[in-house]
PDB file of N, CA and C in Angstrom:
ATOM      1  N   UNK A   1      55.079 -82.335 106.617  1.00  0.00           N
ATOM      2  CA  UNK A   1      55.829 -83.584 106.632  1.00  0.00           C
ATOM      3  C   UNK A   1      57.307 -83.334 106.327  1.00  0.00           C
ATOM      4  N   UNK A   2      57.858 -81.923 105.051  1.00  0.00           N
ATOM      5  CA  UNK A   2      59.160 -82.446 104.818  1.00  0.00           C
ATOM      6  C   UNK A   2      59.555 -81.645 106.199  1.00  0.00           C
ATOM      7  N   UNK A   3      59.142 -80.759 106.915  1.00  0.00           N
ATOM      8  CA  UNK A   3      59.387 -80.093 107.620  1.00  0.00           C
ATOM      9  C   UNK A   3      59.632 -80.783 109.344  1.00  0.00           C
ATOM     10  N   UNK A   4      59.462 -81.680 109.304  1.00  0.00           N
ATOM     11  CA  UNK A   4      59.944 -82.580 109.827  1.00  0.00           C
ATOM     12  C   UNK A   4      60.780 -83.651 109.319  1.00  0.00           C
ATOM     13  N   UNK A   5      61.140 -84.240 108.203  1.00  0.00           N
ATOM     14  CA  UNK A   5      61.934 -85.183 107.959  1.00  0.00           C
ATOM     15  C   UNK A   5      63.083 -84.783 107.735  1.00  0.00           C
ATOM     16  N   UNK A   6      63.623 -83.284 107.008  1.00  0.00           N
ATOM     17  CA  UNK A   6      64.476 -82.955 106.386  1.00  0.00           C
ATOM     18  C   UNK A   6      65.318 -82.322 107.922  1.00  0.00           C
ATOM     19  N   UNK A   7      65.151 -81.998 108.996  1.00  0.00           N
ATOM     20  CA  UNK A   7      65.766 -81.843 110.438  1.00  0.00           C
ATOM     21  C   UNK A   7      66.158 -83.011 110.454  1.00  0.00           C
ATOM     22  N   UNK A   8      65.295 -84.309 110.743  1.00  0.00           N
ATOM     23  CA  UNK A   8      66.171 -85.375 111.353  1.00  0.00           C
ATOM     24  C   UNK A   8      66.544 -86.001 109.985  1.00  0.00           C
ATOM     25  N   UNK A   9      66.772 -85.984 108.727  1.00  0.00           N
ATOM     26  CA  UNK A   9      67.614 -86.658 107.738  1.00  0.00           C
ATOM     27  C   UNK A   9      68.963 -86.038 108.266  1.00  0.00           C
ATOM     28  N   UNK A  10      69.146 -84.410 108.405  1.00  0.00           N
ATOM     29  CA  UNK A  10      70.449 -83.811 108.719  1.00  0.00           C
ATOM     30  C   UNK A  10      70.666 -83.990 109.944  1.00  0.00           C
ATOM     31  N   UNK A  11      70.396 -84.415 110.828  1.00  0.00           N
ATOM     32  CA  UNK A  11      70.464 -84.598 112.125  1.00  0.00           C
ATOM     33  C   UNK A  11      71.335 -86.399 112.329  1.00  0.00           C
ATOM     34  N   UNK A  12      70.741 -86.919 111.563  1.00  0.00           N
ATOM     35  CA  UNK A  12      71.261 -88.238 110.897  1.00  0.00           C
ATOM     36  C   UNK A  12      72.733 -88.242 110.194  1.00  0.00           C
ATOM     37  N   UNK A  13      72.817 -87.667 109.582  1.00  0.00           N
ATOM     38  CA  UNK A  13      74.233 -87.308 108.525  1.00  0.00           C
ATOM     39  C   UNK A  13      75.209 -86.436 109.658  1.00  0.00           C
ATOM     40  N   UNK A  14      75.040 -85.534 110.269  1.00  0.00           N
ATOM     41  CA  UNK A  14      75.943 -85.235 110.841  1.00  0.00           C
ATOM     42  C   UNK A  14      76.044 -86.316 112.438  1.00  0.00           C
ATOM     43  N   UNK A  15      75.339 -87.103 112.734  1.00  0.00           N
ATOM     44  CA  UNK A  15      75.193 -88.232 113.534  1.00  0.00           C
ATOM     45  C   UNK A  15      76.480 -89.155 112.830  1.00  0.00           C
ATOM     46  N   UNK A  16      76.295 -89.888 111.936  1.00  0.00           N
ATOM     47  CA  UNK A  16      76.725 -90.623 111.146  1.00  0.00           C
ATOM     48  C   UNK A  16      78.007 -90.283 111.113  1.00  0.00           C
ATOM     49  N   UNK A  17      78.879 -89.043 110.655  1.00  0.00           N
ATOM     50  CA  UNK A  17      79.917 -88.647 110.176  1.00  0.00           C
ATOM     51  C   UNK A  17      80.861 -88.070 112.005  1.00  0.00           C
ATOM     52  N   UNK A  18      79.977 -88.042 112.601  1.00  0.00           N
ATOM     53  CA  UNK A  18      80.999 -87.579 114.237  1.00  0.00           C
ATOM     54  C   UNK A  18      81.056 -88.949 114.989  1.00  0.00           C
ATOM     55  N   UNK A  19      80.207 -90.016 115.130  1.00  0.00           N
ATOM     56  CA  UNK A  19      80.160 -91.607 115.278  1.00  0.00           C
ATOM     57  C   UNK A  19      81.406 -92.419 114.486  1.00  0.00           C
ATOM     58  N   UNK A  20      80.853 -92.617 112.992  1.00  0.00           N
ATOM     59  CA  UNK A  20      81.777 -93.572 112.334  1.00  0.00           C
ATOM     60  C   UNK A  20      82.383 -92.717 110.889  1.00  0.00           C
ATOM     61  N   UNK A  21      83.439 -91.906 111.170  1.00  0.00           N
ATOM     62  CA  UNK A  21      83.314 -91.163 109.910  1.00  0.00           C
ATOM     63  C   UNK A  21      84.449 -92.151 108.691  1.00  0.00           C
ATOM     64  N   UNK A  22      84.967 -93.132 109.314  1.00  0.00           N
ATOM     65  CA  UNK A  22      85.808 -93.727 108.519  1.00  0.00           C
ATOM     66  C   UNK A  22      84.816 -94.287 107.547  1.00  0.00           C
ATOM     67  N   UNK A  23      84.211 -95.495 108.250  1.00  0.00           N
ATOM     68  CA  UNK A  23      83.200 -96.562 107.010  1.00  0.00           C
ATOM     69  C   UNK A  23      82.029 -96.026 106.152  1.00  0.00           C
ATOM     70  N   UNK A  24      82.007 -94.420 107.012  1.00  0.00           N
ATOM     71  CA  UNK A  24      81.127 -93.340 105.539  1.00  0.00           C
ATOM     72  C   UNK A  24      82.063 -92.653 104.694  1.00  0.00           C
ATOM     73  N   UNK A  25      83.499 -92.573 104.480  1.00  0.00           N
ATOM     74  CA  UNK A  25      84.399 -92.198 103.747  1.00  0.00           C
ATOM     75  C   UNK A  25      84.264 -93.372 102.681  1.00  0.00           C
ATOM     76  N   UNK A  26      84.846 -94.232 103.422  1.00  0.00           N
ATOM     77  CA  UNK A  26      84.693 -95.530 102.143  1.00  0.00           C
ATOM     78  C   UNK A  26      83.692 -96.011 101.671  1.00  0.00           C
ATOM     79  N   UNK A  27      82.426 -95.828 102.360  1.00  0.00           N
ATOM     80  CA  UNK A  27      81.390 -96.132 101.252  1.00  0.00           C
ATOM     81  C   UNK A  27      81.083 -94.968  99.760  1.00  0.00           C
ATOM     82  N   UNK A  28      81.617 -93.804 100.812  1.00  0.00           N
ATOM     83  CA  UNK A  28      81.437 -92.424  99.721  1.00  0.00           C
ATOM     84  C   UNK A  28      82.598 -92.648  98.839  1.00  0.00           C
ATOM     85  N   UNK A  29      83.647 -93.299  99.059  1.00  0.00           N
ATOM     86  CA  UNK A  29      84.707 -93.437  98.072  1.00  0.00           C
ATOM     87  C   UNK A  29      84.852 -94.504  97.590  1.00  0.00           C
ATOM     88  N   UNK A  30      84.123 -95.857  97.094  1.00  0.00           N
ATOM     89  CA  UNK A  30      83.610 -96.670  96.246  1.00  0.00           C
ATOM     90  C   UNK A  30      84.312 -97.757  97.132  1.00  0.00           C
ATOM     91  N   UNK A  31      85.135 -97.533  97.240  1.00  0.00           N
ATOM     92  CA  UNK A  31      86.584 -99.440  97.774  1.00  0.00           C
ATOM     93  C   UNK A  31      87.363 -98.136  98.835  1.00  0.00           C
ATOM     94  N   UNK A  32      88.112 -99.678  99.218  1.00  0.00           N
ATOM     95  CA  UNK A  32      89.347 -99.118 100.386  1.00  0.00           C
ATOM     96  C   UNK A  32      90.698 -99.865  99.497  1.00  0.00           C
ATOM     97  N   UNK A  33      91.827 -98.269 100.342  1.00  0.00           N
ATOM     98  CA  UNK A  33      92.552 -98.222  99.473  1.00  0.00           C
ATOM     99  C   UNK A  33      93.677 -98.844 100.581  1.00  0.00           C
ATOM    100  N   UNK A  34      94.498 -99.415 100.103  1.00  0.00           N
ATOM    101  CA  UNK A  34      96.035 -99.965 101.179  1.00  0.00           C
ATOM    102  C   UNK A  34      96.068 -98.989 101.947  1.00  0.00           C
ATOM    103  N   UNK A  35      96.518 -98.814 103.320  1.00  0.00           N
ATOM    104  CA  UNK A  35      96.967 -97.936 103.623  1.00  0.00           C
ATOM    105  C   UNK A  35      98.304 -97.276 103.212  1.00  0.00           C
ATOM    106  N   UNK A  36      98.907 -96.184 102.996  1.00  0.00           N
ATOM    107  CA  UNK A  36     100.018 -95.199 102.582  1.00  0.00           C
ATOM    108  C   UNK A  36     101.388 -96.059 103.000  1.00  0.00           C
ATOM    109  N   UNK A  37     100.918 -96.283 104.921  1.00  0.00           N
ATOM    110  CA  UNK A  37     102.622 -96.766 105.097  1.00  0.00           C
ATOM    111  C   UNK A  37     102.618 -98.222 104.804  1.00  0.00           C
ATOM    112  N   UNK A  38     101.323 -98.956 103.948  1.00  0.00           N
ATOM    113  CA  UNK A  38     101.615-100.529 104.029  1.00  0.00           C
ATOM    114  C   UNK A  38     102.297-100.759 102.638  1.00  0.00           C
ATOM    115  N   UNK A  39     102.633 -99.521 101.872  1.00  0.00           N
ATOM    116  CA  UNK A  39     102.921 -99.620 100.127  1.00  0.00           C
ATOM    117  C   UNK A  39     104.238-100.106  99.943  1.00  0.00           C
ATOM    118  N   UNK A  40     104.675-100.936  99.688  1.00  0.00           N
ATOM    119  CA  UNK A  40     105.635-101.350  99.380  1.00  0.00           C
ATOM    120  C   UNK A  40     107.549-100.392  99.073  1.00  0.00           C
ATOM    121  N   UNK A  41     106.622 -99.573  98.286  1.00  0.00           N
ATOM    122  CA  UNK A  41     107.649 -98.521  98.058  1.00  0.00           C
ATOM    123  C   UNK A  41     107.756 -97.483  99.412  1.00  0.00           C
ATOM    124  N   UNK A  42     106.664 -97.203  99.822  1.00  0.00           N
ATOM    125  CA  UNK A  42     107.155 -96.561 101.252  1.00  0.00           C
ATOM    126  C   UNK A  42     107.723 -97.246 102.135  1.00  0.00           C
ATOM    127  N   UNK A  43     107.338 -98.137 102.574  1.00  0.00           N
ATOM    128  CA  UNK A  43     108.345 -98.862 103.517  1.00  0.00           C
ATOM    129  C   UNK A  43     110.123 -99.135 103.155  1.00  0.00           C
ATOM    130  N   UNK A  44     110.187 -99.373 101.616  1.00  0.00           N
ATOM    131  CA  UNK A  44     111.448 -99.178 101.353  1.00  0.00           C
ATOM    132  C   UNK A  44     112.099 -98.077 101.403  1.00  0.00           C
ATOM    133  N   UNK A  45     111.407 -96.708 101.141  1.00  0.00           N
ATOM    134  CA  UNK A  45     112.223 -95.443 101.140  1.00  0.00           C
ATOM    135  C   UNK A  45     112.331 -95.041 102.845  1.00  0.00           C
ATOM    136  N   UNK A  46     111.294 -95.208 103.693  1.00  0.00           N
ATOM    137  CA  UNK A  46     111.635 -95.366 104.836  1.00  0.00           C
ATOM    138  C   UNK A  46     113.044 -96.120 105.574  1.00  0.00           C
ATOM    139  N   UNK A  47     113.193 -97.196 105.067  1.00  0.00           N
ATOM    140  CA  UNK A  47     114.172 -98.089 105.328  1.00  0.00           C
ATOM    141  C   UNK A  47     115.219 -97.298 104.584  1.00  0.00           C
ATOM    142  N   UNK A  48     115.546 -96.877 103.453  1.00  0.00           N
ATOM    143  CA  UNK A  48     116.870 -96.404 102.992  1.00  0.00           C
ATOM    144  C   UNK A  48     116.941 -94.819 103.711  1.00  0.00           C
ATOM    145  N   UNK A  49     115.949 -94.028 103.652  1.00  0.00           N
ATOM    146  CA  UNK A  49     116.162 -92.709 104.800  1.00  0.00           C
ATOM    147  C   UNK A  49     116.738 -93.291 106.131  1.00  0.00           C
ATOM    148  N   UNK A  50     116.715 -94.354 106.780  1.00  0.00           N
ATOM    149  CA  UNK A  50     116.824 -94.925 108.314  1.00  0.00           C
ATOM    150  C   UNK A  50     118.124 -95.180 108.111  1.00  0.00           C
ATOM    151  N   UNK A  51     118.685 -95.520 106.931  1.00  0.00           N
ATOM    152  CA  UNK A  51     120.062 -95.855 106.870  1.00  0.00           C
ATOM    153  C   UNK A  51     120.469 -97.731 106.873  1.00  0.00           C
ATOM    154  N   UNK A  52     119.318 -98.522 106.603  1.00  0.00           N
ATOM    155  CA  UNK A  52     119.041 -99.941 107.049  1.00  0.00           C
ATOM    156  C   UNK A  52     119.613-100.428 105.637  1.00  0.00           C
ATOM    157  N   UNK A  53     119.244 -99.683 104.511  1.00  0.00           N
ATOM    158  CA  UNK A  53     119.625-100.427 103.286  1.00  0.00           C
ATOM    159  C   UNK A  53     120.647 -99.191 102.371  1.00  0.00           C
ATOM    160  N   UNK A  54     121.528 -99.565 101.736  1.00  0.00           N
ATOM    161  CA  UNK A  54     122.287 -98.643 100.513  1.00  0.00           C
ATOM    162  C   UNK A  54     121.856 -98.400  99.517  1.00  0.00           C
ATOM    163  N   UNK A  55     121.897 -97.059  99.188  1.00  0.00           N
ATOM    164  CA  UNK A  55     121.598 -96.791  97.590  1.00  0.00           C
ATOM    165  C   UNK A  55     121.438 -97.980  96.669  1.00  0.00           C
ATOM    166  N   UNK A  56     122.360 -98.416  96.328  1.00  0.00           N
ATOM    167  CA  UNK A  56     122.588 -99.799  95.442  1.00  0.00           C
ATOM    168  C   UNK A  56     120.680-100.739  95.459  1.00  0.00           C
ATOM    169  N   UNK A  57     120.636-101.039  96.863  1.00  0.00           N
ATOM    170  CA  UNK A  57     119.893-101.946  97.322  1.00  0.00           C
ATOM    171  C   UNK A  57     118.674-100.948  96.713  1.00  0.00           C
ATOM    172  N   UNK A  58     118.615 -99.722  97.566  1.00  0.00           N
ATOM    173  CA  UNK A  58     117.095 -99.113  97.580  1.00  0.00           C
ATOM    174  C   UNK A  58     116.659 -99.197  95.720  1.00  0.00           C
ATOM    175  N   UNK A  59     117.861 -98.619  94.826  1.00  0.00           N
ATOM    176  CA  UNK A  59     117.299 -98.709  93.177  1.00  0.00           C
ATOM    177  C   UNK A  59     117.045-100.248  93.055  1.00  0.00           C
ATOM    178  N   UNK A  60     117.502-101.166  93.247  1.00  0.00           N
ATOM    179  CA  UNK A  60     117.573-102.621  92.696  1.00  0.00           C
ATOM    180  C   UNK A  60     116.239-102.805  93.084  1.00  0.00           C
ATOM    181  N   UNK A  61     115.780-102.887  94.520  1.00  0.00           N
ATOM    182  CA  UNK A  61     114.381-103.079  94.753  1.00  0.00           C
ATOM    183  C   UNK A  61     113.047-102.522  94.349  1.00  0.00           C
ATOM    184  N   UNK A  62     113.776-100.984  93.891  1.00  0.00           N
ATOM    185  CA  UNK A  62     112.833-100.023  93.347  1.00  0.00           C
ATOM    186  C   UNK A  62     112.495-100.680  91.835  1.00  0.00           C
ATOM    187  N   UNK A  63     113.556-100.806  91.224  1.00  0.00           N
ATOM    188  CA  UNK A  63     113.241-101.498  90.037  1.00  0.00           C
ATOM    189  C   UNK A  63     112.734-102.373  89.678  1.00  0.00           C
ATOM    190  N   UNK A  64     113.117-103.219  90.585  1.00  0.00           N
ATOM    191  CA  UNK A  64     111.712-105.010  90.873  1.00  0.00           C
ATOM    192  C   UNK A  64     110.596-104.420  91.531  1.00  0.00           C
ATOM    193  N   UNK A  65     110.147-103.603  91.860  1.00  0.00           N
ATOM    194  CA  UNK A  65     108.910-103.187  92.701  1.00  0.00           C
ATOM    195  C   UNK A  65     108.012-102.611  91.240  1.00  0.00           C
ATOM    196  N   UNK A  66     108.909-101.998  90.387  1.00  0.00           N
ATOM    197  CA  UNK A  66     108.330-101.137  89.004  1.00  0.00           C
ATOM    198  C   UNK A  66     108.112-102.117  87.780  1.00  0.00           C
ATOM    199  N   UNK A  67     108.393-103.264  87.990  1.00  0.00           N
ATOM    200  CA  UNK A  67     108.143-104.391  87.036  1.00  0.00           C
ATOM    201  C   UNK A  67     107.099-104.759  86.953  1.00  0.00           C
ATOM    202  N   UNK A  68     106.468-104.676  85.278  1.00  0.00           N
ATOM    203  CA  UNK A  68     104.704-105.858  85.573  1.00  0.00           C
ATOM    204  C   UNK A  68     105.396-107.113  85.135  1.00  0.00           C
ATOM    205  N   UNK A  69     105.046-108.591  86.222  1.00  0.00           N
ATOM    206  CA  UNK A  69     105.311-109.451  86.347  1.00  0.00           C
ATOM    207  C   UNK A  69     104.031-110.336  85.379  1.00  0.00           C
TER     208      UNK A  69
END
């Protein structure tokens, strides 16, 4: 019996992970996390590397972004 189940359990798992490997990441990693470029602070340092906002601006926002409200 395991000699048959334990082929198709692994046969299953690597099924699973070449199909949908995102929504078995996040179940294996408890929650989903923001994505990287939706973070607030990245999009601003993006914007001041692009040249869109000034020093001045990028700390002022950085500093209201670092506040617990």
């Amino acid at each position: 019996m395991l000699r048959i189940v334990l082929p198709l359990l692994v046969i299953a798992v690597i099924v699973l992970v070449l199909v949908r490997p995102a929504p078995l990441l996040r179940m294996l990693r408890g929650k989903q996390r923001p994505a990287l470029e939706d973070d607030p602070r990245e999009i601003l340092k993006r914007r001041y590397a692009a040249g869109e906002i000034d020093e001045d601006e990028y700390f002022r926002r950085m500093s209201g972004l670092s506040q617990d409200w």
